[in-house]
N, C-alpha and C. Protein backbone atom coordinates (compact mmCIF):
# COMPACT_ATOMS: atom_id res chain seq x y z
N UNK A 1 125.41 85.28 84.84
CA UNK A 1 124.04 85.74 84.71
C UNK A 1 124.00 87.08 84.02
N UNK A 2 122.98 87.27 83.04
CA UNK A 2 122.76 88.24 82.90
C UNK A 2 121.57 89.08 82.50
N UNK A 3 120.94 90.15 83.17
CA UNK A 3 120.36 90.75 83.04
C UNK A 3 119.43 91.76 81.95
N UNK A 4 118.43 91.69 81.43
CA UNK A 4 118.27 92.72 80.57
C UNK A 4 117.22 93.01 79.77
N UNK A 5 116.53 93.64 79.18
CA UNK A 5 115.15 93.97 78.99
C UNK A 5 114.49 93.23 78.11
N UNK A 6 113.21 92.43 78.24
CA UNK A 6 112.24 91.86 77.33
C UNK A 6 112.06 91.87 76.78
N UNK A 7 111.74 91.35 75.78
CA UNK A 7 111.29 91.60 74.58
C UNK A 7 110.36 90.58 74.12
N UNK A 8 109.57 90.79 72.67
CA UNK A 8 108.33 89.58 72.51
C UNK A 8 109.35 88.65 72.05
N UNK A 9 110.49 88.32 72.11
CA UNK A 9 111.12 86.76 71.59
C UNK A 9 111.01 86.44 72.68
N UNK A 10 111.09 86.62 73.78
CA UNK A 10 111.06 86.19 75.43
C UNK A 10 109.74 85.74 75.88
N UNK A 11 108.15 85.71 75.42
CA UNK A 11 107.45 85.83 75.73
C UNK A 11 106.73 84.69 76.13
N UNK A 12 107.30 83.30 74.93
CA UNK A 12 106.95 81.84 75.32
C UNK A 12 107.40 81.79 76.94
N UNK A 13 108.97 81.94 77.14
CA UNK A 13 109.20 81.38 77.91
C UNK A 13 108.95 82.27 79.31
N UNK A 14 108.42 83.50 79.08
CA UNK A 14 108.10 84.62 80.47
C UNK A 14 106.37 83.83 80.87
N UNK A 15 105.73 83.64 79.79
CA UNK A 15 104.42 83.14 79.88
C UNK A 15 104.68 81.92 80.79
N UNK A 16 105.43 80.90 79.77
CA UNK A 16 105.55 79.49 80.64
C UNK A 16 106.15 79.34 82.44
N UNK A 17 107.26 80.65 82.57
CA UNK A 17 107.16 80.84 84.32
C UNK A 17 106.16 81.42 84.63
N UNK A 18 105.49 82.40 84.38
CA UNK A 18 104.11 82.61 84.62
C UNK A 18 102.87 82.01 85.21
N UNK A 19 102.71 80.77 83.86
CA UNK A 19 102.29 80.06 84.12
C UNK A 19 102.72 79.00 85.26
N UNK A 20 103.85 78.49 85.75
CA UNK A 20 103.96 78.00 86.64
C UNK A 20 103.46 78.80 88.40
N UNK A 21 103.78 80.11 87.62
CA UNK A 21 103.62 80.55 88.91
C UNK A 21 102.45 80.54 89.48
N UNK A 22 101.19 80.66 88.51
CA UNK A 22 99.78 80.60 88.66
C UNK A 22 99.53 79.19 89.35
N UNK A 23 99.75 78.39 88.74
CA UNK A 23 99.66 76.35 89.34
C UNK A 23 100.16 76.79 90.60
N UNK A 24 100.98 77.38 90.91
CA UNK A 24 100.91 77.41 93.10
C UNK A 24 100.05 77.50 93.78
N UNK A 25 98.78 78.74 93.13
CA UNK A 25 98.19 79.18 93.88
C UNK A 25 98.30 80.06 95.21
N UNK A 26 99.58 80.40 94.64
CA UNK A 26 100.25 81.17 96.13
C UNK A 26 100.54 82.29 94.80
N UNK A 27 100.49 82.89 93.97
CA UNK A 27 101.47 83.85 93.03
C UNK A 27 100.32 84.82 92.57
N UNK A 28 99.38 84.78 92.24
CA UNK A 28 98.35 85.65 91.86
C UNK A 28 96.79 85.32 91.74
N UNK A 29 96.00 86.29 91.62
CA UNK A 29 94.85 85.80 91.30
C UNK A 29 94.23 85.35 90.06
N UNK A 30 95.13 85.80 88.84
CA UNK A 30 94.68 84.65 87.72
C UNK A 30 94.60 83.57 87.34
N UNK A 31 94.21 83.04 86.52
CA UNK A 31 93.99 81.85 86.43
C UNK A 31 94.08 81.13 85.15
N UNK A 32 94.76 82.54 84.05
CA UNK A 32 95.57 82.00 83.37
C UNK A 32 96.30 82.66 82.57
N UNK A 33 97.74 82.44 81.96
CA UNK A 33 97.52 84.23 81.62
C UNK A 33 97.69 84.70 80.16
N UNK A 34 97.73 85.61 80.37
CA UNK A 34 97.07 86.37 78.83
C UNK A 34 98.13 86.47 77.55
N UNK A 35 97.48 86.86 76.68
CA UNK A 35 98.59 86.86 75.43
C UNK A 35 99.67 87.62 75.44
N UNK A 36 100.34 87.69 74.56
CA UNK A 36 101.75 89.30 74.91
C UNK A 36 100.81 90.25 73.80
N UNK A 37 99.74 90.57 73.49
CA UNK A 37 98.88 91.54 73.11
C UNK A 37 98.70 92.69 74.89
N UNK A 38 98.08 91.97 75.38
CA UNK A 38 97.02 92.25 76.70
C UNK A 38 97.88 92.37 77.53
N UNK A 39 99.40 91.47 77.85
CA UNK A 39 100.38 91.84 78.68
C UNK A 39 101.22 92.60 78.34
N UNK A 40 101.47 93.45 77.13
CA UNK A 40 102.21 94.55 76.81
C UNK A 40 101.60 95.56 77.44
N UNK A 41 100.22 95.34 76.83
CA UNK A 41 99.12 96.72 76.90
C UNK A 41 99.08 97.18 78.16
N UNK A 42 98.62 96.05 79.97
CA UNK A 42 99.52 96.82 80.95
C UNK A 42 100.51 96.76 81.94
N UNK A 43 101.47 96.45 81.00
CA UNK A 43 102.66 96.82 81.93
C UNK A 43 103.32 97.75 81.68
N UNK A 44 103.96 98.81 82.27
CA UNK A 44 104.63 100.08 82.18
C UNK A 44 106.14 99.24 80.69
N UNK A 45 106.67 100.55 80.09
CA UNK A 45 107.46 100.43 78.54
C UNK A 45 109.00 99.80 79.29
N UNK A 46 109.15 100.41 80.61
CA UNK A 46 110.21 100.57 81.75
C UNK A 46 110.19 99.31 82.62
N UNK A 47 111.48 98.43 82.71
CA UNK A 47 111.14 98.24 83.99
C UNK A 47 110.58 96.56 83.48
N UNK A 48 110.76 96.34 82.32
CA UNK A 48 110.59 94.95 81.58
C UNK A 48 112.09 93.92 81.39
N UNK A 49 111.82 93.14 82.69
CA UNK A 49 113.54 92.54 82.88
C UNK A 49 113.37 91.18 82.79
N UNK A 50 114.28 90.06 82.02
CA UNK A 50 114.19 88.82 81.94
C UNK A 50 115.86 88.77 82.79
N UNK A 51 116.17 87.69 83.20
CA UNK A 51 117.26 87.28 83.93
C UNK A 51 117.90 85.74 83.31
N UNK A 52 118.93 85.80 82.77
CA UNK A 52 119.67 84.70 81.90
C UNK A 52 120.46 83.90 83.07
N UNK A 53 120.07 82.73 82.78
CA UNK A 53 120.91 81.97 83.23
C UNK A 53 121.54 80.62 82.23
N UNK A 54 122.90 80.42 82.04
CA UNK A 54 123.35 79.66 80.81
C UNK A 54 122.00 79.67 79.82
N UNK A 55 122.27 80.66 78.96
CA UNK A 55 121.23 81.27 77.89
C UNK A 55 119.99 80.55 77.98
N UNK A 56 119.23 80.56 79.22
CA UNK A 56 117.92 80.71 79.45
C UNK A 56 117.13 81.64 80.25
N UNK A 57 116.10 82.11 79.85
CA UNK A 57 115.16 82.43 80.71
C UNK A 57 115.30 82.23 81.81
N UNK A 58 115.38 82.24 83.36
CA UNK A 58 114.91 81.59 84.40
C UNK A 58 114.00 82.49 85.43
N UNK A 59 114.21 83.66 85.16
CA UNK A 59 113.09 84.67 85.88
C UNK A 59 112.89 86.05 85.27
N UNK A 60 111.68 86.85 85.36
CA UNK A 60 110.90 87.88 84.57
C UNK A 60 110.50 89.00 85.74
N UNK A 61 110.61 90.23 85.66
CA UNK A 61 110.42 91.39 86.42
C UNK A 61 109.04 92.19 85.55
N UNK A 62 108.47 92.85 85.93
CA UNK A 62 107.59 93.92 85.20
C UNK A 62 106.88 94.91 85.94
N UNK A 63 106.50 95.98 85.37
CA UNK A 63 105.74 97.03 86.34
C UNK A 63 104.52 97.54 85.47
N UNK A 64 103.31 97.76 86.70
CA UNK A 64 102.05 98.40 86.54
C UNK A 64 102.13 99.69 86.84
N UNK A 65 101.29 100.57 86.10
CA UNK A 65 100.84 101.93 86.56
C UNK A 65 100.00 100.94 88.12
N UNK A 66 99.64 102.00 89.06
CA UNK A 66 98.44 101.59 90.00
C UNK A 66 96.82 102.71 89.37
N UNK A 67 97.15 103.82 88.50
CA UNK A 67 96.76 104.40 88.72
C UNK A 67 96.75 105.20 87.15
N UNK A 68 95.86 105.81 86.73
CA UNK A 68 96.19 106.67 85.36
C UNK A 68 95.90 107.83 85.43
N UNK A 69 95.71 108.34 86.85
CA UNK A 69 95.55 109.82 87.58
C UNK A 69 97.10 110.45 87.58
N UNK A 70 97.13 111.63 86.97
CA UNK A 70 98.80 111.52 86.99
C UNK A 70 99.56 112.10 88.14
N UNK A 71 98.42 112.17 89.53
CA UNK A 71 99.31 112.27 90.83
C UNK A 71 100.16 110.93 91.24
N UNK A 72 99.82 110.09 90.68
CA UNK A 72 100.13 108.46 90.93
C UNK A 72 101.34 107.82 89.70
N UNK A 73 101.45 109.06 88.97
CA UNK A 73 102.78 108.29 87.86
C UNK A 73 103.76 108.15 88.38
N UNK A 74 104.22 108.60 89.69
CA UNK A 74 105.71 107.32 90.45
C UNK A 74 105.28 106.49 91.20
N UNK A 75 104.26 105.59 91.31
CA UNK A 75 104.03 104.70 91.90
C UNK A 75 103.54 103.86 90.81
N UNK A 76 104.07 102.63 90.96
CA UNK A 76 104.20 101.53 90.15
C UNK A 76 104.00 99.81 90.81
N UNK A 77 103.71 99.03 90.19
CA UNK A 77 103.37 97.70 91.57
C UNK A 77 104.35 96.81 90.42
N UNK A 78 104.34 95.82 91.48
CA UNK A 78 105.88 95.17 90.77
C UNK A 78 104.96 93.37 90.76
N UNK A 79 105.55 93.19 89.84
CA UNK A 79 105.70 91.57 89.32
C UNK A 79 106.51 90.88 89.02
N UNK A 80 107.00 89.96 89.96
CA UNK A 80 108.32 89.37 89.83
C UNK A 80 108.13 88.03 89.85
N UNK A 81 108.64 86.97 88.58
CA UNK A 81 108.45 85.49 88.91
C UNK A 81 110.09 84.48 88.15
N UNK A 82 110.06 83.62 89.52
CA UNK A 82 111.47 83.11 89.05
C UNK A 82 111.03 81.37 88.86
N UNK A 83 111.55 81.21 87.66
CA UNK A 83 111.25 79.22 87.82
C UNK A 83 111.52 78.70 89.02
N UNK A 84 110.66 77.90 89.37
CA UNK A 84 110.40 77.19 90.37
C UNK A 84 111.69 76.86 90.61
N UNK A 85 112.58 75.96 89.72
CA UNK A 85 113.96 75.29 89.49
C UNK A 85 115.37 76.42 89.83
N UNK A 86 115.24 77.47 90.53
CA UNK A 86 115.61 78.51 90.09
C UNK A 86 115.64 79.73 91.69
N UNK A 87 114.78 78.90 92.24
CA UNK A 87 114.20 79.51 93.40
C UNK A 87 115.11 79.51 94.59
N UNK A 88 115.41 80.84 95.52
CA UNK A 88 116.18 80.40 96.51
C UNK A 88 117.80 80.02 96.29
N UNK A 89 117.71 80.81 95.16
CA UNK A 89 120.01 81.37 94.70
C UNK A 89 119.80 82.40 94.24
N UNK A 90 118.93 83.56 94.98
CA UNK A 90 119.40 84.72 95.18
C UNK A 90 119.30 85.47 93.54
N UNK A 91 118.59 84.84 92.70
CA UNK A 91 118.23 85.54 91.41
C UNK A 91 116.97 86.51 91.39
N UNK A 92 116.09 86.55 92.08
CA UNK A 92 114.79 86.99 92.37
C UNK A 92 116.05 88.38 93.05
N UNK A 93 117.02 88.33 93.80
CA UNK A 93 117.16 89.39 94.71
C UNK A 93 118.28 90.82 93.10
N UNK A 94 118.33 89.38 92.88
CA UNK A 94 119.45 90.26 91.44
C UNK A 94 118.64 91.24 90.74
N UNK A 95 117.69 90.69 90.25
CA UNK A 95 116.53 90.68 89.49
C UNK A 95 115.82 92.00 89.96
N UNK A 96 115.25 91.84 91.37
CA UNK A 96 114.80 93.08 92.00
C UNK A 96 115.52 94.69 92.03
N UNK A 97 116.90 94.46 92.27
CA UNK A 97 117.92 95.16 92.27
C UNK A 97 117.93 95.91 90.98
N UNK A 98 118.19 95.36 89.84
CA UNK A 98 117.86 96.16 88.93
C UNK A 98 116.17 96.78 88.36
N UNK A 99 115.31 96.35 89.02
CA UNK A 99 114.44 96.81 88.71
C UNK A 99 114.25 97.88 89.31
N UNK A 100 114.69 97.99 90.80
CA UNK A 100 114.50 99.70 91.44
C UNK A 100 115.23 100.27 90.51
N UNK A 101 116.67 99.83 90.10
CA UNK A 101 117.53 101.06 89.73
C UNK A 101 116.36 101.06 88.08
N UNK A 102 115.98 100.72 87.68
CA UNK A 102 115.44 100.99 86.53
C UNK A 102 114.17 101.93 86.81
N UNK A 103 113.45 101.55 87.86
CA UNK A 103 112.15 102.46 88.45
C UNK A 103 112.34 103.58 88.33
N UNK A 104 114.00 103.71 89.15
CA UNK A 104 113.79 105.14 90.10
C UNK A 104 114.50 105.64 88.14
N UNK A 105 115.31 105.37 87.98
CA UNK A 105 115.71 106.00 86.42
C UNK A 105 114.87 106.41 85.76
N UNK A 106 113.42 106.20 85.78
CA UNK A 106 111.95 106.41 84.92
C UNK A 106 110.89 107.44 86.06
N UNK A 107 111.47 107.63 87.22
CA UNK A 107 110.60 108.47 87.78
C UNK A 107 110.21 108.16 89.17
N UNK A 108 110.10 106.96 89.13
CA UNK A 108 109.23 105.96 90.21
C UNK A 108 109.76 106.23 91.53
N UNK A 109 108.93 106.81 92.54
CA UNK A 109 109.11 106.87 93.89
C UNK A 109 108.84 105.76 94.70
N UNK A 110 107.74 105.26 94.07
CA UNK A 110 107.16 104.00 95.08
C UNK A 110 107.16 102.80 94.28
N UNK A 111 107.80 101.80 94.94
CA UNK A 111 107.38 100.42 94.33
C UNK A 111 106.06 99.92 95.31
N UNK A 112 105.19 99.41 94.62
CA UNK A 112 104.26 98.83 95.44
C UNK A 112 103.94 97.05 95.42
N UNK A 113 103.94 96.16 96.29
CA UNK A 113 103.58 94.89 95.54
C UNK A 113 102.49 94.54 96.47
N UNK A 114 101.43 93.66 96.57
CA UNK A 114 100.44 93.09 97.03
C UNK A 114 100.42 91.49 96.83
N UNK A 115 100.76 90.97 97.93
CA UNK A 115 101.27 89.54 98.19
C UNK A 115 100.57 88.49 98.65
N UNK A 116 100.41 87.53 98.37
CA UNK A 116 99.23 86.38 99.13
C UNK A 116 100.00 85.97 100.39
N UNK A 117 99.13 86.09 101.32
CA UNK A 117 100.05 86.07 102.64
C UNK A 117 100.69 84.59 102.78
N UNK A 118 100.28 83.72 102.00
CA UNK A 118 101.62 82.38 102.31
C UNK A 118 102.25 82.24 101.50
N UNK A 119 102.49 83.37 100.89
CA UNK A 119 103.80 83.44 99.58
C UNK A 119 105.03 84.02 100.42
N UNK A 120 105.44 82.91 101.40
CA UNK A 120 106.40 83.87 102.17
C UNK A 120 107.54 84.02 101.65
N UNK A 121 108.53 83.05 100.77
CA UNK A 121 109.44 83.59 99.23
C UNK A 121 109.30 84.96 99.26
N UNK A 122 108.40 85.38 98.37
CA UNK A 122 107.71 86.59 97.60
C UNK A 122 108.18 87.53 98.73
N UNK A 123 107.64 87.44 99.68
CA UNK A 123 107.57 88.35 100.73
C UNK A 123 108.66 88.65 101.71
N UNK A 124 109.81 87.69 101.39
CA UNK A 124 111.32 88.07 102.10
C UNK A 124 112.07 88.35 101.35
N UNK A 125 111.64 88.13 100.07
CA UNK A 125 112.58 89.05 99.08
C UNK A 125 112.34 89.98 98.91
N UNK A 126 110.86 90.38 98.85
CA UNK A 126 110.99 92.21 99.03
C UNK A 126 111.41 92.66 99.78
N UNK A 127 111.53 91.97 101.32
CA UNK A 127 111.92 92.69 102.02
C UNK A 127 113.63 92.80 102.11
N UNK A 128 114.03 91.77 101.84
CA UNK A 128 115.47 91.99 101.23
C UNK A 128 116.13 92.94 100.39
N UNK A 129 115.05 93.77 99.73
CA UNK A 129 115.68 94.61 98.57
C UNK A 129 114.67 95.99 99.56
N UNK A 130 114.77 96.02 100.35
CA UNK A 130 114.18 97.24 101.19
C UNK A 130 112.52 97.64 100.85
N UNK A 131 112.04 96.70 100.86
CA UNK A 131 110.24 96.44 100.97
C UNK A 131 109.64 96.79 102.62
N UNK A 132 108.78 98.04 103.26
CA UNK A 132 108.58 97.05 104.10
C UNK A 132 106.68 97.07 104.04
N UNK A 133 106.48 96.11 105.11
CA UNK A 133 105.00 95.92 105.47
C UNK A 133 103.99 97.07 105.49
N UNK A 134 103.18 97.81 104.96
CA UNK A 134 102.49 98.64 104.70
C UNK A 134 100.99 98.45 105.45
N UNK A 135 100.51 97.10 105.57
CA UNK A 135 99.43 96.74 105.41
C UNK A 135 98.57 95.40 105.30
N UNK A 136 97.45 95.01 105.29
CA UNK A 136 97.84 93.58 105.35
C UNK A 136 95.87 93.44 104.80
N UNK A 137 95.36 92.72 103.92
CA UNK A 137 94.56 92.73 103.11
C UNK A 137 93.50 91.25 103.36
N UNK A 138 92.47 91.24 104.67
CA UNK A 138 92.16 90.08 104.96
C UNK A 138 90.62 89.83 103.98
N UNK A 139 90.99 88.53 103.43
CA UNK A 139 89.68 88.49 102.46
C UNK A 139 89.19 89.18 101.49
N UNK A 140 90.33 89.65 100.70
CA UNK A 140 90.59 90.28 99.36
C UNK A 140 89.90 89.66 98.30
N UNK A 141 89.92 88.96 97.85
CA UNK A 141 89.53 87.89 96.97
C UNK A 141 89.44 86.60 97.03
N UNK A 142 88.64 85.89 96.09
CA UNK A 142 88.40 84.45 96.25
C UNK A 142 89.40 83.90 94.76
N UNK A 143 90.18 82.68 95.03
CA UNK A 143 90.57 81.90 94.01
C UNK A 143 90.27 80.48 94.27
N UNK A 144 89.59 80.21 93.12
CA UNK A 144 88.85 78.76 93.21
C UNK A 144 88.00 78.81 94.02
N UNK A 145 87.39 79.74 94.92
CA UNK A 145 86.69 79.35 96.19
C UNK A 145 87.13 79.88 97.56
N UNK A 146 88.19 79.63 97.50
CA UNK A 146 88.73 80.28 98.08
C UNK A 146 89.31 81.87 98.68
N UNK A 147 89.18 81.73 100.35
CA UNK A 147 89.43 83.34 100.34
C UNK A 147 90.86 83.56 100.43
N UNK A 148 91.43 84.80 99.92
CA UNK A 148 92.93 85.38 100.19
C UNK A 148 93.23 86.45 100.39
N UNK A 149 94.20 86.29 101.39
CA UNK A 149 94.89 87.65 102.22
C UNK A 149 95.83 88.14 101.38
N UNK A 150 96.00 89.42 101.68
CA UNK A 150 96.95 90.05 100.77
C UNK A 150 98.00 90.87 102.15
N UNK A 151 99.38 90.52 101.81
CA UNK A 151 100.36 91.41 102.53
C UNK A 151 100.59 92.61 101.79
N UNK A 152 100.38 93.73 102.46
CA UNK A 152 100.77 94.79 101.45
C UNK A 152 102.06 95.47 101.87
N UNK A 153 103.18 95.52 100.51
CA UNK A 153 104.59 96.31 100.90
C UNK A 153 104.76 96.95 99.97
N UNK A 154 105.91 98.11 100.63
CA UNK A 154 106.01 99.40 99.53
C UNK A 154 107.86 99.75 99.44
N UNK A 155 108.38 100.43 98.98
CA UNK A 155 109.04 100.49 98.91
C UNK A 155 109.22 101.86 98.06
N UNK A 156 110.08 102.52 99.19
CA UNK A 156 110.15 104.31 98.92
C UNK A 156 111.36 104.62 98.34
N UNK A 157 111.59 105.39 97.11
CA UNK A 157 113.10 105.48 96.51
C UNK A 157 113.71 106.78 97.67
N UNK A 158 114.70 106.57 97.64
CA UNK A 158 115.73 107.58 97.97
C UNK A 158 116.63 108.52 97.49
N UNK A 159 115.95 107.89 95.95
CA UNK A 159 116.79 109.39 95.23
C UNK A 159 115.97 110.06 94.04
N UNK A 160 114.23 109.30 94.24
CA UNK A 160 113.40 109.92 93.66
C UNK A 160 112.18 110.53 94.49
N UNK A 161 111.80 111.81 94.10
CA UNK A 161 110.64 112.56 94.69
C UNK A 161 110.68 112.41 96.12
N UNK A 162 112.05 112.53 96.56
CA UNK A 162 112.42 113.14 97.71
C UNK A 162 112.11 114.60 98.19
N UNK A 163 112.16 115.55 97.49
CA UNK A 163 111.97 116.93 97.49
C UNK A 163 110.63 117.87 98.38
């Protein structure tokens, strides 16, 4: 396996897990997703990770500002999606791993993610890479009609903005 930063040749196939991830209905609130115009524009320059497996794609990392107040430039919210096919061998945990060490390398004190509470996957792998429970988000939003909870977890660096 190997690890290493995105780029727009990657973008069919980051879109197409994406897109799978959306068809769960457990992965986010969009509903469909956007071009690599609109998904460059916000995700942080840092912190853009595809994960190879026998020279494919099989999972995508990325980070948001939360915030464009610049008390909030080490806190960042994380997006992580692994092919379905792909799920549950510990690539999502690889994957994560380098994305702190890439965070905290760019500044980042806080990882933040906001989780649909029956994405329980999602939600033991953060906590696997030292996520914990922050919070918990009842009737956040509607998808399709539907209402959804949000788990909220954070994750504090230890060797940034410690001081």
């Amino acid at each position: 396996m190997e690890i290493r930063n995105l780029t727009i040749n990657d973008w069919a196939t980051v879109k197409s897990i994406y897109e799978l991830g959306i068809a769960t209905g457990i992965a986010t609130f969009e509903t469909t997703a956007p071009n690599w115009e609109q998904w460059h524009k916000n995700h942080l320059l840092f912190g853009r990770l595809v994960i190879i497996l026998e020279n494919e794609v099989v999972g995508w990392t990325a980070l948001t500002a939360v915030s464009n107040r610049c008390i909030y430039q080490g806190v960042a919210e994380v997006s992580i999606y692994i092919h379905p096919n792909h799920r549950g061998k510990g690539i999502g945990q690889l994957l994560m791993k380098k994305l702190i060490f890439e965070s905290e390398k760019n500044g980042i004190w806080t990882l933040h993610s906001s989780i649909f509470s029956e994405n329980i996957g999602s939600i033991n792998l953060h906590k696997k890479v030292g996520f914990r429970m922050i919070g918990y988000r009842e009737k956040i939003g509607k998808l399709k009609g539907v209402w959804k909870d949000n788990v909220l977890l954070e994750r504090r660096s230890r060797v940034v903005g410690i001081d």
